[in-house]
N, C-alpha and C. Protein backbone atom coordinates (compact mmCIF):
# COMPACT_ATOMS: atom_id res chain seq x y z
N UNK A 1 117.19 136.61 105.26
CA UNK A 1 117.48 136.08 106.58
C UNK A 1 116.59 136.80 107.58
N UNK A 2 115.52 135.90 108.82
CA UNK A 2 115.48 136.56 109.76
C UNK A 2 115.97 137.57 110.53
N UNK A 3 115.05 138.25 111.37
CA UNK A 3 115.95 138.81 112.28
C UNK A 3 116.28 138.19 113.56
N UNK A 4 115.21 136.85 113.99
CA UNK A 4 115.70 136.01 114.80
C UNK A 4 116.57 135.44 114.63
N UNK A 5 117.16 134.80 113.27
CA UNK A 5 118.20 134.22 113.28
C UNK A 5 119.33 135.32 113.03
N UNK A 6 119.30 136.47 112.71
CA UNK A 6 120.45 137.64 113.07
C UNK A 6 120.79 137.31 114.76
N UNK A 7 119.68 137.91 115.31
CA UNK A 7 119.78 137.80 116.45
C UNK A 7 120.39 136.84 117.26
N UNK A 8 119.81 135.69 116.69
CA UNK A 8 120.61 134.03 117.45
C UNK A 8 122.12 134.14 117.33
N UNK A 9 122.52 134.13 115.92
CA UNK A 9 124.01 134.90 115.83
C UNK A 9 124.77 135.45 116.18
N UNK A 10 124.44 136.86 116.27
CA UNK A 10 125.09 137.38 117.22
C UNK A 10 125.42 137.35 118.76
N UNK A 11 124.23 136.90 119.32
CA UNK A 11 124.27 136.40 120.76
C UNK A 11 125.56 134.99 120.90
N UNK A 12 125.19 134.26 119.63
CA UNK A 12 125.96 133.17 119.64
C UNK A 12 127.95 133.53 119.67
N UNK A 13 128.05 134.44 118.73
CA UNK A 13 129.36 135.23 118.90
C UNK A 13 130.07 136.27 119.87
N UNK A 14 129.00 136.71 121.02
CA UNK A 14 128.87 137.39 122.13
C UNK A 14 129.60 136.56 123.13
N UNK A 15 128.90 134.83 123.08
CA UNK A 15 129.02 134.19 123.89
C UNK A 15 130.57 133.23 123.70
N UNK A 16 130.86 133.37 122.47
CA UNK A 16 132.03 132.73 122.23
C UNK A 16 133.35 134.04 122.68
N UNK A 17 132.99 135.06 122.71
CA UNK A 17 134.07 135.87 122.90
C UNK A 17 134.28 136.24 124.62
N UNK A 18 133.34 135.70 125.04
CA UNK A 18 133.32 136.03 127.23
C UNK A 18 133.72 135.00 126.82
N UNK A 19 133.62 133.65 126.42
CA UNK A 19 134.08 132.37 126.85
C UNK A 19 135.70 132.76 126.73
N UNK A 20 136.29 132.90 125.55
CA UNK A 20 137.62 133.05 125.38
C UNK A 20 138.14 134.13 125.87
N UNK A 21 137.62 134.74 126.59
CA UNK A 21 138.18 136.31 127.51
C UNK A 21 138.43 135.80 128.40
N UNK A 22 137.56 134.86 128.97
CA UNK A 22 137.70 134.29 130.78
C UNK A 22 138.60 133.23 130.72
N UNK A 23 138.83 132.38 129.14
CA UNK A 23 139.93 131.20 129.40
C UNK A 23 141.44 131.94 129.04
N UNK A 24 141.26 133.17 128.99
CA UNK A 24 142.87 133.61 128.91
C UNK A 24 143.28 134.45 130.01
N UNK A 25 142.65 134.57 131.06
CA UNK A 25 142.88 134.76 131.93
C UNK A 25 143.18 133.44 132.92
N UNK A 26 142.86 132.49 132.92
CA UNK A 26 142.58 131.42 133.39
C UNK A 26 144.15 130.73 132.76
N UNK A 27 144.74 131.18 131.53
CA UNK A 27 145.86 130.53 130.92
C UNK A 27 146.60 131.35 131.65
N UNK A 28 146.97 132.34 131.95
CA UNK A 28 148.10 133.66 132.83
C UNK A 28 148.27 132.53 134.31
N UNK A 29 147.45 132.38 134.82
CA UNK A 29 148.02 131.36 135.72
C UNK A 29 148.56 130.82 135.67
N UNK A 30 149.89 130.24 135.55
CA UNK A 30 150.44 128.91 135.96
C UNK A 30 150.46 128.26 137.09
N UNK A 31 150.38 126.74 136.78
CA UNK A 31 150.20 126.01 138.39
C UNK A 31 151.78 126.42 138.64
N UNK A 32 152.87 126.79 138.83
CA UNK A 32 153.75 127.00 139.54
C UNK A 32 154.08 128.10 140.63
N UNK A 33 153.38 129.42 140.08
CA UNK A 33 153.16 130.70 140.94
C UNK A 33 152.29 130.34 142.48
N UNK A 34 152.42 130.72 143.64
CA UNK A 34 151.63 131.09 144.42
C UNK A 34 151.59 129.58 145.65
N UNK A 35 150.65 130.22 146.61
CA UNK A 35 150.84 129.00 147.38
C UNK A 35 149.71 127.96 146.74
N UNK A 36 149.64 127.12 148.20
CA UNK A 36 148.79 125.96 147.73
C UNK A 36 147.41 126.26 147.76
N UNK A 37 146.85 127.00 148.66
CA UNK A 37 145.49 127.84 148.64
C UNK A 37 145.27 128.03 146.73
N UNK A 38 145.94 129.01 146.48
CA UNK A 38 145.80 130.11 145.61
C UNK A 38 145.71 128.97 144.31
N UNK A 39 146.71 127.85 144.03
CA UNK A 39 146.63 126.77 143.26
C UNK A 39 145.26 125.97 143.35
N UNK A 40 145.13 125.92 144.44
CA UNK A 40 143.21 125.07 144.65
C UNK A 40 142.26 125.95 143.72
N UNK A 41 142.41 126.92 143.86
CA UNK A 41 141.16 128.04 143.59
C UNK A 41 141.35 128.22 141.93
N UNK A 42 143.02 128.21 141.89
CA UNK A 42 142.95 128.38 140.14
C UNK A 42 142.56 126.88 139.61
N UNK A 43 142.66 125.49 140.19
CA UNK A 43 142.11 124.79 139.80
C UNK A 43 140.32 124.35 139.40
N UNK A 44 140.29 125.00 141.03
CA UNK A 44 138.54 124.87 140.56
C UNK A 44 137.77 125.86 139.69
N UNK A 45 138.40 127.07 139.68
CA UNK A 45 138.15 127.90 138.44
C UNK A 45 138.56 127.00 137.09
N UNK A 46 139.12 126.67 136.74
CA UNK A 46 139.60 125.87 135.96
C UNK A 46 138.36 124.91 135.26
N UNK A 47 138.12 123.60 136.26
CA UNK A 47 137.09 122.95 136.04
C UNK A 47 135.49 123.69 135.88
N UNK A 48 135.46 124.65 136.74
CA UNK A 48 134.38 125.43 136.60
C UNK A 48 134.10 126.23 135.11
N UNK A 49 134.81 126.55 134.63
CA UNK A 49 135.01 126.78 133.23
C UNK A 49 134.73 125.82 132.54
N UNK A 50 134.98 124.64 132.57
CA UNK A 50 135.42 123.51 131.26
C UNK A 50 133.88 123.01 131.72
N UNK A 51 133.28 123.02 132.87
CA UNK A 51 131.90 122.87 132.72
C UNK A 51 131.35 123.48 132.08
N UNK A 52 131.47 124.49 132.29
CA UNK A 52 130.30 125.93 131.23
C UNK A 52 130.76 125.90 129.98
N UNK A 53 131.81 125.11 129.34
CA UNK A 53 131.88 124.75 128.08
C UNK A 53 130.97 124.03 127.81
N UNK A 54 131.08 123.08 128.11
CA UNK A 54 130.99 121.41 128.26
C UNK A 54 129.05 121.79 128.03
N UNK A 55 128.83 122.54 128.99
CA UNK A 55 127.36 122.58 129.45
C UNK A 55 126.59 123.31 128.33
N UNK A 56 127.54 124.60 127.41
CA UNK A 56 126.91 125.42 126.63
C UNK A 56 127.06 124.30 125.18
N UNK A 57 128.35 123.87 124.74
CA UNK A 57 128.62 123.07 123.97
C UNK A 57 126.90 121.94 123.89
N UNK A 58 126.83 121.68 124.46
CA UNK A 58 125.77 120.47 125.16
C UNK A 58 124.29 120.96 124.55
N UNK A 59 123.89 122.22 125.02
CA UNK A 59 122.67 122.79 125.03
C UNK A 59 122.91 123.27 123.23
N UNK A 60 123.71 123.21 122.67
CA UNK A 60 124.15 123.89 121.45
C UNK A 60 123.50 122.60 120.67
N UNK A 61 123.75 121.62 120.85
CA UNK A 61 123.57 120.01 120.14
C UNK A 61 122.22 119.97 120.61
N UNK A 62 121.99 120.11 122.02
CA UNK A 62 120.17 119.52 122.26
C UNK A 62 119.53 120.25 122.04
N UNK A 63 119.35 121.64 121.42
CA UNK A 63 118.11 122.18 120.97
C UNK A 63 116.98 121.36 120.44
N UNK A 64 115.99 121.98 120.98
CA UNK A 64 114.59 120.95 120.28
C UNK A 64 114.58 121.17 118.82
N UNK A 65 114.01 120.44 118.46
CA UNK A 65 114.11 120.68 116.62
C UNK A 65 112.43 120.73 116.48
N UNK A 66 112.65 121.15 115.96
CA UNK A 66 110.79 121.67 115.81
C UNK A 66 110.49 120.25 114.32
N UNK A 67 109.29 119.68 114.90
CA UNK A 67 108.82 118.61 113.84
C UNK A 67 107.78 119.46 112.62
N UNK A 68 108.29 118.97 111.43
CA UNK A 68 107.92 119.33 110.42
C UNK A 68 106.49 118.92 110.20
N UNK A 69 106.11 119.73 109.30
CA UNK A 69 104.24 119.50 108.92
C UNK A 69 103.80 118.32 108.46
N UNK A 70 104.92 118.00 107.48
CA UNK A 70 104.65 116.50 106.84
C UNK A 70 104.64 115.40 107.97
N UNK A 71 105.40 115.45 108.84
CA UNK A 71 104.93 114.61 110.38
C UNK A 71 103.52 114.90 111.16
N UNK A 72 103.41 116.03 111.06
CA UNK A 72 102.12 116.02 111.90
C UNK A 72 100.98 115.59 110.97
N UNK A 73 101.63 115.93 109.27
CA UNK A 73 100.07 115.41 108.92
C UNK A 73 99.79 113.66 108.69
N UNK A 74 101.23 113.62 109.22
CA UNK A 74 101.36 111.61 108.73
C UNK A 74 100.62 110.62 110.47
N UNK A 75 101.28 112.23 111.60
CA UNK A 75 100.56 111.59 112.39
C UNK A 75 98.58 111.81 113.06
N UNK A 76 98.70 112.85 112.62
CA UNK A 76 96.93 113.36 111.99
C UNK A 76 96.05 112.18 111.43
N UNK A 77 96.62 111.53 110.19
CA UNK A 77 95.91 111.26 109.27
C UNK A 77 95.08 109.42 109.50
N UNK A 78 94.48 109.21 109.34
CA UNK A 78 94.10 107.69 109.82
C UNK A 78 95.17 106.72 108.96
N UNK A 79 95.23 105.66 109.27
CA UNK A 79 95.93 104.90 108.66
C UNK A 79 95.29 103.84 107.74
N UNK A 80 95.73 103.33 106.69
CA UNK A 80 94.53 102.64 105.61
C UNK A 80 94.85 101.14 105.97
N UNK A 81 93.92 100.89 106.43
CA UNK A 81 93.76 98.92 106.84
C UNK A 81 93.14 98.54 106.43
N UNK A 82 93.15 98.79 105.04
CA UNK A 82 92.56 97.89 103.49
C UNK A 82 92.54 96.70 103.83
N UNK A 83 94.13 96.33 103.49
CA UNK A 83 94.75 95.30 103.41
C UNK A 83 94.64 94.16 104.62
N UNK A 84 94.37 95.14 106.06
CA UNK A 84 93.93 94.22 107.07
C UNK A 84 92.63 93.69 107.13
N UNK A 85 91.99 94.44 106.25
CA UNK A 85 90.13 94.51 105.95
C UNK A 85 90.24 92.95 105.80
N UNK A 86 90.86 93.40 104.29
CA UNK A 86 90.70 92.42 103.31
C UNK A 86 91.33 90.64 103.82
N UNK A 87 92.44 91.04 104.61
CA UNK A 87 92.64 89.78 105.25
C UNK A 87 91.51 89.03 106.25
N UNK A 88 91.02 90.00 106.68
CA UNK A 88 90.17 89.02 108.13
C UNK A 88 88.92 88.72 107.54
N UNK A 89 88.72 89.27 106.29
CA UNK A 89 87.58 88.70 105.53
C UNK A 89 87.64 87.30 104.75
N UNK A 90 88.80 87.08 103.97
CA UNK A 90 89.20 85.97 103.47
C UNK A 90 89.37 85.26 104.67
N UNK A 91 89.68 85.58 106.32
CA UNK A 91 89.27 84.34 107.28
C UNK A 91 88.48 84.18 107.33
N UNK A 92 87.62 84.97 107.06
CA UNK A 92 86.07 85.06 107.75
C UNK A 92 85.74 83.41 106.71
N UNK A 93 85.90 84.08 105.26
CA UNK A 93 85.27 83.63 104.59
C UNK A 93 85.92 81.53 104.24
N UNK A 94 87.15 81.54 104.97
CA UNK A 94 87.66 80.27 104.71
C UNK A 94 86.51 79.34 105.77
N UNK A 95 86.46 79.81 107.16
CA UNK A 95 85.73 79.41 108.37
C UNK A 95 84.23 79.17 107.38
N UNK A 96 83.71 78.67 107.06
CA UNK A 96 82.07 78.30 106.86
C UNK A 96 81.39 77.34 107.98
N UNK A 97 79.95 77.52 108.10
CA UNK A 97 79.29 76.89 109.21
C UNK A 97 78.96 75.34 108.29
N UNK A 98 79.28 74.86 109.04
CA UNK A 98 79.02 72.99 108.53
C UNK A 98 77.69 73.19 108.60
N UNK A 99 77.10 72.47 107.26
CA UNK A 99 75.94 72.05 106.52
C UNK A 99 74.94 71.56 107.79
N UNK A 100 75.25 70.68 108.23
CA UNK A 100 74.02 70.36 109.66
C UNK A 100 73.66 71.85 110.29
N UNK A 101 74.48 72.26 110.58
CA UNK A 101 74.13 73.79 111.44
C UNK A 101 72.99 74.90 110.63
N UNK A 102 73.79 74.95 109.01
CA UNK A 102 72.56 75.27 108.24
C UNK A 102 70.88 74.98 107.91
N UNK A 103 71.04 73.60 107.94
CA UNK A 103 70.01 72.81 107.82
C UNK A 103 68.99 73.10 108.96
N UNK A 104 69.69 73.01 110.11
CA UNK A 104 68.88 73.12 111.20
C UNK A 104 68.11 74.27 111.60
N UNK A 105 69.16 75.57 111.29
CA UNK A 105 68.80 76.93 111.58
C UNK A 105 67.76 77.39 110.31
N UNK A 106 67.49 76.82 109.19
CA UNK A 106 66.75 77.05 108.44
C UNK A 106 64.97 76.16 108.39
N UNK A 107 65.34 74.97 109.40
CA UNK A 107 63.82 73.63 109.61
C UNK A 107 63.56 74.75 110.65
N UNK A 108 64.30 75.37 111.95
CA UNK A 108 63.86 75.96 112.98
C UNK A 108 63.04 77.76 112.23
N UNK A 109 63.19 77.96 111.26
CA UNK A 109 62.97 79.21 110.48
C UNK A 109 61.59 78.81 109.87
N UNK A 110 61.17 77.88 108.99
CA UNK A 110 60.29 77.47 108.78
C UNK A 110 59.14 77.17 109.63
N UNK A 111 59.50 76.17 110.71
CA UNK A 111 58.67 76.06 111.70
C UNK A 111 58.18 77.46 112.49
N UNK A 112 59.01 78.33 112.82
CA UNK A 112 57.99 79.50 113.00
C UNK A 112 57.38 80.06 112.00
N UNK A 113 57.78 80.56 110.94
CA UNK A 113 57.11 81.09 110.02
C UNK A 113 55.51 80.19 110.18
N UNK A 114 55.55 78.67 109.69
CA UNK A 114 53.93 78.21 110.09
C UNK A 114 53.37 78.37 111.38
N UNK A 115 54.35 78.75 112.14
CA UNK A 115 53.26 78.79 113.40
C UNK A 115 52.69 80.40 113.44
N UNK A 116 53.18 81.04 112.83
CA UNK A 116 53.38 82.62 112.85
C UNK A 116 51.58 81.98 112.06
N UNK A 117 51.49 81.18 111.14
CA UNK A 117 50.12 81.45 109.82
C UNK A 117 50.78 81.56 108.67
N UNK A 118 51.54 81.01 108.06
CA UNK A 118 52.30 80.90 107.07
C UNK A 118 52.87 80.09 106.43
N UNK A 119 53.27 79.97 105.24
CA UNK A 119 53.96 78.81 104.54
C UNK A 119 55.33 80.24 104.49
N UNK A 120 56.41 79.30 104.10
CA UNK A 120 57.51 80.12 103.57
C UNK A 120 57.45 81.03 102.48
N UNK A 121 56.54 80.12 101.38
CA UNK A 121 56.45 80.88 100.11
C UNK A 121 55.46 82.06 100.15
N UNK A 122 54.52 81.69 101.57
CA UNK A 122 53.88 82.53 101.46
C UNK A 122 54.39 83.94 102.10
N UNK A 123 54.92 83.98 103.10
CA UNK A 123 55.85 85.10 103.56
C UNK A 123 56.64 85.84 102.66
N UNK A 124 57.23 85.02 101.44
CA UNK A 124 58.14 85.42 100.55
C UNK A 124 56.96 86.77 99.65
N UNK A 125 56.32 85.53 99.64
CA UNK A 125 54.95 86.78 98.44
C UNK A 125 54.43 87.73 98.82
N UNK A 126 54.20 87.56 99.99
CA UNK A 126 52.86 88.57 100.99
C UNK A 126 53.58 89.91 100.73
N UNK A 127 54.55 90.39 100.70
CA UNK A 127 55.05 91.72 100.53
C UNK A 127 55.07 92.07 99.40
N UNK A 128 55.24 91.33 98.56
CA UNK A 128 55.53 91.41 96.63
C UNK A 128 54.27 91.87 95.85
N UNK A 129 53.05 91.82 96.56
CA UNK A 129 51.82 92.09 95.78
C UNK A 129 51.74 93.33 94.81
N UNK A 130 51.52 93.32 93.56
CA UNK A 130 51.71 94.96 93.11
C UNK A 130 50.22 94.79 92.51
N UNK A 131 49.61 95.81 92.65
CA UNK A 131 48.31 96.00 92.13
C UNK A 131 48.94 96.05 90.66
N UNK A 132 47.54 95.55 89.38
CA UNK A 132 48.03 95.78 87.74
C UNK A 132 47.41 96.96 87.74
N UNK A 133 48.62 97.58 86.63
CA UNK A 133 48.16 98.48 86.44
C UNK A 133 47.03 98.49 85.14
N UNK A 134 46.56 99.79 85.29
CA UNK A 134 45.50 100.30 84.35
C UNK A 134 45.43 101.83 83.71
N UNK A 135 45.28 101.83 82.18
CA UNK A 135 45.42 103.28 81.96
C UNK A 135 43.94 103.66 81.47
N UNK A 136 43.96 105.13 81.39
CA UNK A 136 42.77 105.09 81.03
C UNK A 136 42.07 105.45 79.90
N UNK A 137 43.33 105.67 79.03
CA UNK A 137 43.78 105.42 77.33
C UNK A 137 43.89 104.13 76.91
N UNK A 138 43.43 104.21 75.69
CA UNK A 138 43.38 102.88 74.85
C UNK A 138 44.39 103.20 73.39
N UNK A 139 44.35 101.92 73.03
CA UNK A 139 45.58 102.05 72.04
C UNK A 139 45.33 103.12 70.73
N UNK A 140 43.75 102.97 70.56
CA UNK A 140 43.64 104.32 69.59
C UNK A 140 43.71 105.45 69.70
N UNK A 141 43.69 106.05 71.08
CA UNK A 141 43.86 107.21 71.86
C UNK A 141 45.22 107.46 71.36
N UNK A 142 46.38 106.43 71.83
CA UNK A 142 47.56 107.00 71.66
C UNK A 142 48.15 106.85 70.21
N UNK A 143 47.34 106.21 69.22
CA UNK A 143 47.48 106.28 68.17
C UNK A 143 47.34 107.60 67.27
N UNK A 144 45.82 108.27 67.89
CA UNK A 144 45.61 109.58 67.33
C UNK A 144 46.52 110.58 68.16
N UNK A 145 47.11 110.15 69.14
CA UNK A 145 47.93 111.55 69.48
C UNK A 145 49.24 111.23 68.54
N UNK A 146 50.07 110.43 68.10
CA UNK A 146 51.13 110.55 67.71
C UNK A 146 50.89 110.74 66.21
N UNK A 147 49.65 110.88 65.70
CA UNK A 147 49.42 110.75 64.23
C UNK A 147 49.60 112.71 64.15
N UNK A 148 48.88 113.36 65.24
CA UNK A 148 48.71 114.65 65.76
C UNK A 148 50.15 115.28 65.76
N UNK A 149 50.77 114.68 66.41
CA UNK A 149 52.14 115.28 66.74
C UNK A 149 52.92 115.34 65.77
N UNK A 150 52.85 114.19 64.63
CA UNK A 150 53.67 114.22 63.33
C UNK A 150 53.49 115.52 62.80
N UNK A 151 51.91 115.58 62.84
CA UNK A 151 51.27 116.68 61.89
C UNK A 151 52.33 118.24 61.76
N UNK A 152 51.92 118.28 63.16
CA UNK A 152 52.41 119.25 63.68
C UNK A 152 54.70 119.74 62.89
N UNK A 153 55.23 118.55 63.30
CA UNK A 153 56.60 118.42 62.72
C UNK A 153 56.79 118.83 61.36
């Protein structure tokens, strides 16, 4: 056990024993003794008490509660919208552009490409060029090296 929570304890039993010291004094009164003054005053002592119950009772229940780690790391953590991903994609993907719209945006694609100096196919190729290659070994070259290398095994 803490010693804060020793501590809380005992303070807590400190406070229960003034409470019940001051309400038995407060019981020695009877409303029948005394004048009417003296009856006012033991009344509002009275209520004045049953507040500071009422009020400590109160603060006893509302203590803050301290939020646990597993909350902070649930509210830390991003949240996974897979599932929302994945939905607005299957809209995406139900919505398609009607065939005229295609058609068109692809005659308007072409036509620059020739005005650019080009055919389509030729744009497609112009990047693709690979020089052939060439070695500067011939097949008997690599014939006598692997005949070499056996040797060697």
């Amino acid at each position: 056990m803490s010693w804060s929570l020793v501590k809380r304890g005992l303070e807590l039993c400190e406070e229960d024993q003034t409470v019940a010291s001051k309400s038995r004094k407060v019981d020695k009164l009877t409303p029948g003794k005394g004048s009417r003054h003296q009856k006012e005053k033991r009344a509002a002592k009275q209520r004045k008490i049953a507040k500071q119950k009422e009020l400590e009772i109160k603060s006893l229940f509302n203590q803050k509660q301290g939020v646990s780690a597993l909350d902070k790391y649930r509210q830390n953590t991003p949240k996974d919208r897979t599932t929302d991903n994945i939905k607005l994609l299957k809209k995406i993907d139900r919505k398609r552009t009607p065939q005229e719209y295609v058609e068109k945006i692809l005659s308007q694609h072409s036509k620059e490409l020739e005005r650019r100096g080009g055919t389509k196919e030729a744009a497609q190729t112009q990047g693709k060029k690979k020089p052939e290659e060439t070695t500067v070994f011939s097949d008997e070259d690599f014939e006598k090296m692997n005949k070499e290398w056996l040797k060697l095994y």
